[in-house]
N, C-alpha and C. Protein backbone atom coordinates (compact mmCIF):
# COMPACT_ATOMS: atom_id res chain seq x y z
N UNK A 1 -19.84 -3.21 -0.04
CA UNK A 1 -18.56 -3.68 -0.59
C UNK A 1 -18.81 -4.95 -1.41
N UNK A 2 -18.18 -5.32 -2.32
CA UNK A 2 -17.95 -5.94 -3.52
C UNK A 2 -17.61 -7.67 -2.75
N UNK A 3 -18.20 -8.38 -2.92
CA UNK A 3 -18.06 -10.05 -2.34
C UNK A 3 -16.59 -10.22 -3.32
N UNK A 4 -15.52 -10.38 -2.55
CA UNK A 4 -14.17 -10.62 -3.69
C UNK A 4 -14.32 -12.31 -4.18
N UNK A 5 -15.20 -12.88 -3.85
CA UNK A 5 -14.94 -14.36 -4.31
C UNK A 5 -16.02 -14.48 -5.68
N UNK A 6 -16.98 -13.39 -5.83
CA UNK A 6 -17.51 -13.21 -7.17
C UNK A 6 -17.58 -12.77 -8.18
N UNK A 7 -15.51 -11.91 -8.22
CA UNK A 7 -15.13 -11.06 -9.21
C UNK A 7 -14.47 -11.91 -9.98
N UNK A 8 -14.78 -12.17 -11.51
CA UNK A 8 -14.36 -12.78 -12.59
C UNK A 8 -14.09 -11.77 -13.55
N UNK A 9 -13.15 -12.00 -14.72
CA UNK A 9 -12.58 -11.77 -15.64
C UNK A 9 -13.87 -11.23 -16.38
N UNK A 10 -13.63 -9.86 -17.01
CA UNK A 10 -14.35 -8.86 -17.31
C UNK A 10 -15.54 -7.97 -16.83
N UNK A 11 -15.26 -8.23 -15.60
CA UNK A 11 -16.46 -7.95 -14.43
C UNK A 11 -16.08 -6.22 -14.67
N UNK A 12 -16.72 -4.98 -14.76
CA UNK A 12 -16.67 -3.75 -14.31
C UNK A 12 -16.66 -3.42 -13.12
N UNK A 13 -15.75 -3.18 -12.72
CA UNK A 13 -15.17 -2.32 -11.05
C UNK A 13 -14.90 -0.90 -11.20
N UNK A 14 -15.12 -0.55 -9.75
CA UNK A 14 -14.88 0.76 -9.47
C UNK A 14 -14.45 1.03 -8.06
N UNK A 15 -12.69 1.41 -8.41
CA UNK A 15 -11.58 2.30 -7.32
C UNK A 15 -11.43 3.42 -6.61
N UNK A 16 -11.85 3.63 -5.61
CA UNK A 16 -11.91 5.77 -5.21
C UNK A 16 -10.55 5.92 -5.40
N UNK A 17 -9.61 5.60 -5.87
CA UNK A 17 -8.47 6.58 -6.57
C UNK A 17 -8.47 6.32 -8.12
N UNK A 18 -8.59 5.17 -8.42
CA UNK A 18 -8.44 4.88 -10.07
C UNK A 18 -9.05 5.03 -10.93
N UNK A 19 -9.99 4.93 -10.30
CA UNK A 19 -11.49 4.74 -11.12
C UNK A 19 -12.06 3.62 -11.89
N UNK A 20 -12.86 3.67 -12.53
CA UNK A 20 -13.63 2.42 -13.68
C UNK A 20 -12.26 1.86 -14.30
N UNK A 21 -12.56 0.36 -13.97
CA UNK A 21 -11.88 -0.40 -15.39
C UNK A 21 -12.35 -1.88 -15.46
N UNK A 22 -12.09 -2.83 -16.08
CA UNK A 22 -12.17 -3.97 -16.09
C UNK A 22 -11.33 -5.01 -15.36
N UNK A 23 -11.76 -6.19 -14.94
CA UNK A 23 -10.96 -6.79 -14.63
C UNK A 23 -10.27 -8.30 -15.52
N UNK A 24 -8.65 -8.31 -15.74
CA UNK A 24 -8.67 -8.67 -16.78
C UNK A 24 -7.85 -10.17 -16.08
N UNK A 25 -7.60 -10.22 -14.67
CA UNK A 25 -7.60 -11.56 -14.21
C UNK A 25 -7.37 -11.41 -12.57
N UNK A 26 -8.04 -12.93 -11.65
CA UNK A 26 -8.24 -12.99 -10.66
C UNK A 26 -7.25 -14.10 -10.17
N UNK A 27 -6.82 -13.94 -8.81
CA UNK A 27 -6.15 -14.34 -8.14
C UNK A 27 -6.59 -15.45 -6.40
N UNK A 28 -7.53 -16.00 -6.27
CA UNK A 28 -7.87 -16.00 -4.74
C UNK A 28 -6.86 -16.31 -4.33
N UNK A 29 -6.23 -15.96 -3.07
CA UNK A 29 -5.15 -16.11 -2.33
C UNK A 29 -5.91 -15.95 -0.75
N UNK A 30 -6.18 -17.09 0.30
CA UNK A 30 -6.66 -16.93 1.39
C UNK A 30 -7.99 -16.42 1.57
N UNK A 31 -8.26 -15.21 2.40
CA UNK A 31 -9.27 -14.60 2.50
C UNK A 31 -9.57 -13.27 1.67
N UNK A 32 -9.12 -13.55 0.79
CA UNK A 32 -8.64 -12.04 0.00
C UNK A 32 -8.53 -12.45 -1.72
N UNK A 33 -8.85 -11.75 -2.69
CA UNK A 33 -8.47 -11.85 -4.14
C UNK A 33 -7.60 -11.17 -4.57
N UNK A 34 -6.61 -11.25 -5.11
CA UNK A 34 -5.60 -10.85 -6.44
C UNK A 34 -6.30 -10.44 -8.06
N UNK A 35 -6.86 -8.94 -7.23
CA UNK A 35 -7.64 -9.04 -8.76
C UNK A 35 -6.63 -7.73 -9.83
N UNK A 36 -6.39 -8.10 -11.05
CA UNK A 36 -5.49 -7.53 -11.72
C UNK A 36 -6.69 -7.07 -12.70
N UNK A 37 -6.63 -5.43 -13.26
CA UNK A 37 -7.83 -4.38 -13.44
C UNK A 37 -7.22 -3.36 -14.55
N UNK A 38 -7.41 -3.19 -15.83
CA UNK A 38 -6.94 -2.89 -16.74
C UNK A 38 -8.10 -1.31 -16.36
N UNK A 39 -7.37 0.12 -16.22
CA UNK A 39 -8.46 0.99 -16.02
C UNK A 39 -8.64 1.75 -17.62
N UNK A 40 -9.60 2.75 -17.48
CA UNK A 40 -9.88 3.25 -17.85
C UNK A 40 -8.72 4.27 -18.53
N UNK A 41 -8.07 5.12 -17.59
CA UNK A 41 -6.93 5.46 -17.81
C UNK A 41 -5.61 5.13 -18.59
N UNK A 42 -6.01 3.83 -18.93
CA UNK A 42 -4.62 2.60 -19.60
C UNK A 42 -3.47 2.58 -18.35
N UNK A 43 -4.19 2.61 -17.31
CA UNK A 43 -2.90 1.52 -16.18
C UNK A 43 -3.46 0.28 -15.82
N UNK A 44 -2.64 -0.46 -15.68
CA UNK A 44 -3.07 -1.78 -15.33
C UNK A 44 -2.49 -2.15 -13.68
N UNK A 45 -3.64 -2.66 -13.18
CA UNK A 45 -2.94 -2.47 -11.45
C UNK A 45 -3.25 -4.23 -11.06
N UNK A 46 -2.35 -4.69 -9.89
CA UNK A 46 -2.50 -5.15 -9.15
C UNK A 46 -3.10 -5.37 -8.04
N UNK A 47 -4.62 -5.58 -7.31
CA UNK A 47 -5.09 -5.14 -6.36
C UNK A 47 -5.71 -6.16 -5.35
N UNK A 48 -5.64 -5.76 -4.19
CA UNK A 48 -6.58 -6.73 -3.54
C UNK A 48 -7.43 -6.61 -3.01
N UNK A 49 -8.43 -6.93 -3.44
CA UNK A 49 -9.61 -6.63 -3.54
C UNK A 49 -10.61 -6.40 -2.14
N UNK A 50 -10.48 -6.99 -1.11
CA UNK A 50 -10.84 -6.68 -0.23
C UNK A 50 -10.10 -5.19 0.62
N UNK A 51 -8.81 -5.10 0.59
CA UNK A 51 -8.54 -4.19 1.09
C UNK A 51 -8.77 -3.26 0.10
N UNK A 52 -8.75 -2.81 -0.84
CA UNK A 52 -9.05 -1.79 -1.72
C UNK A 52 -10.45 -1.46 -1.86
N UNK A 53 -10.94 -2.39 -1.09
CA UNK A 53 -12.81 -2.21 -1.41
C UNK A 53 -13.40 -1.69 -2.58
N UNK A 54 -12.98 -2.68 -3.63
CA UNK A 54 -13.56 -2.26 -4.54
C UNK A 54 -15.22 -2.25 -5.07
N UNK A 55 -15.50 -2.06 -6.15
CA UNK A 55 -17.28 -2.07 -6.01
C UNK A 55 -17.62 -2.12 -7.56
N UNK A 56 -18.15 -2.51 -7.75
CA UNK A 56 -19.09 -2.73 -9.35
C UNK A 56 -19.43 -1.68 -9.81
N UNK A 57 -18.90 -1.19 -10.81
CA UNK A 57 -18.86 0.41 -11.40
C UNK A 57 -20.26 -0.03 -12.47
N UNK A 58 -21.11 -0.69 -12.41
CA UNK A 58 -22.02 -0.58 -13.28
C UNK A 58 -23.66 -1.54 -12.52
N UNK A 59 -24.16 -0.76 -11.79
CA UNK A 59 -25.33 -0.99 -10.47
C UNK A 59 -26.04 -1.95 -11.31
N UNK A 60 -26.59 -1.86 -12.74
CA UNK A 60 -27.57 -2.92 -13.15
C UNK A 60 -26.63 -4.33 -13.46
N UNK A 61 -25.23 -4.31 -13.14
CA UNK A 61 -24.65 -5.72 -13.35
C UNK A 61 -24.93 -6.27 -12.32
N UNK A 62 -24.84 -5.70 -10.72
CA UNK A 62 -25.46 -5.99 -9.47
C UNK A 62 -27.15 -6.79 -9.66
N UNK A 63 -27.77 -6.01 -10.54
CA UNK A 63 -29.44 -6.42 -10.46
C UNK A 63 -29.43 -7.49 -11.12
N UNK A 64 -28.77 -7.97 -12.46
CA UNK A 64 -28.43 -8.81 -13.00
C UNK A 64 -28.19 -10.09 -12.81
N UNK A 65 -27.20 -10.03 -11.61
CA UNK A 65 -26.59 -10.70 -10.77
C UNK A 65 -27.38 -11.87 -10.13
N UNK A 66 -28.30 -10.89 -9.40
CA UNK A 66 -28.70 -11.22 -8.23
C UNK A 66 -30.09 -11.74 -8.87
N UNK A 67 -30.74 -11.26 -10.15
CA UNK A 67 -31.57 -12.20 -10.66
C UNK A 67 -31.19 -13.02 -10.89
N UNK A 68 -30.17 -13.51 -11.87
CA UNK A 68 -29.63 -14.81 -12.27
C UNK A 68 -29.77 -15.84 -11.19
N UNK A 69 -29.26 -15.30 -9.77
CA UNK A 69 -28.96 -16.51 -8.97
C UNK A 69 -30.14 -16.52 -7.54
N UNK A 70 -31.35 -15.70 -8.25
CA UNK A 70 -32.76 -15.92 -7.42
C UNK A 70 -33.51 -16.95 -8.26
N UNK A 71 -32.94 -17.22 -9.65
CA UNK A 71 -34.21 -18.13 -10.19
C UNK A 71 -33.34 -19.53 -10.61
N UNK A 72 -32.49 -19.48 -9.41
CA UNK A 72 -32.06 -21.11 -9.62
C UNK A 72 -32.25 -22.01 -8.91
């Protein structure tokens, strides 16, 4: 599952009902994010991100990631 405190504005996600879209703004609220996700489909949703378990619809942004913040 997707760390909700490291989803920023244009990050690629992926919904098991919605599918792929972007995210086009974030919310933290408590233990949980307000992440708002423009899909693929042209709906734009409201979601929160931990309960929706969302996940990074694109695996080498993950590898990416996680290099960036091994060589700091």
């Amino acid at each position: 599952m997707l760390d909700h405190t490291k989803i920023k504005k244009g990050d690629r996600v992926r919904h098991r009902l919605f599918g792929e879209g972007t995210v086009t703004d974030t919310l933290p609220i408590g233990d949980d994010t307000i992440v708002t996700i423009k899909f693929d489909n042209g709906a734009t949703k409201k979601l929160c991100a931990v309960i929706s378990a969302l996940e990074i619809a694109d695996p080498s942004f993950l590898r990416s990631a996680n290099n960036e913040s091994s060589a700091e």
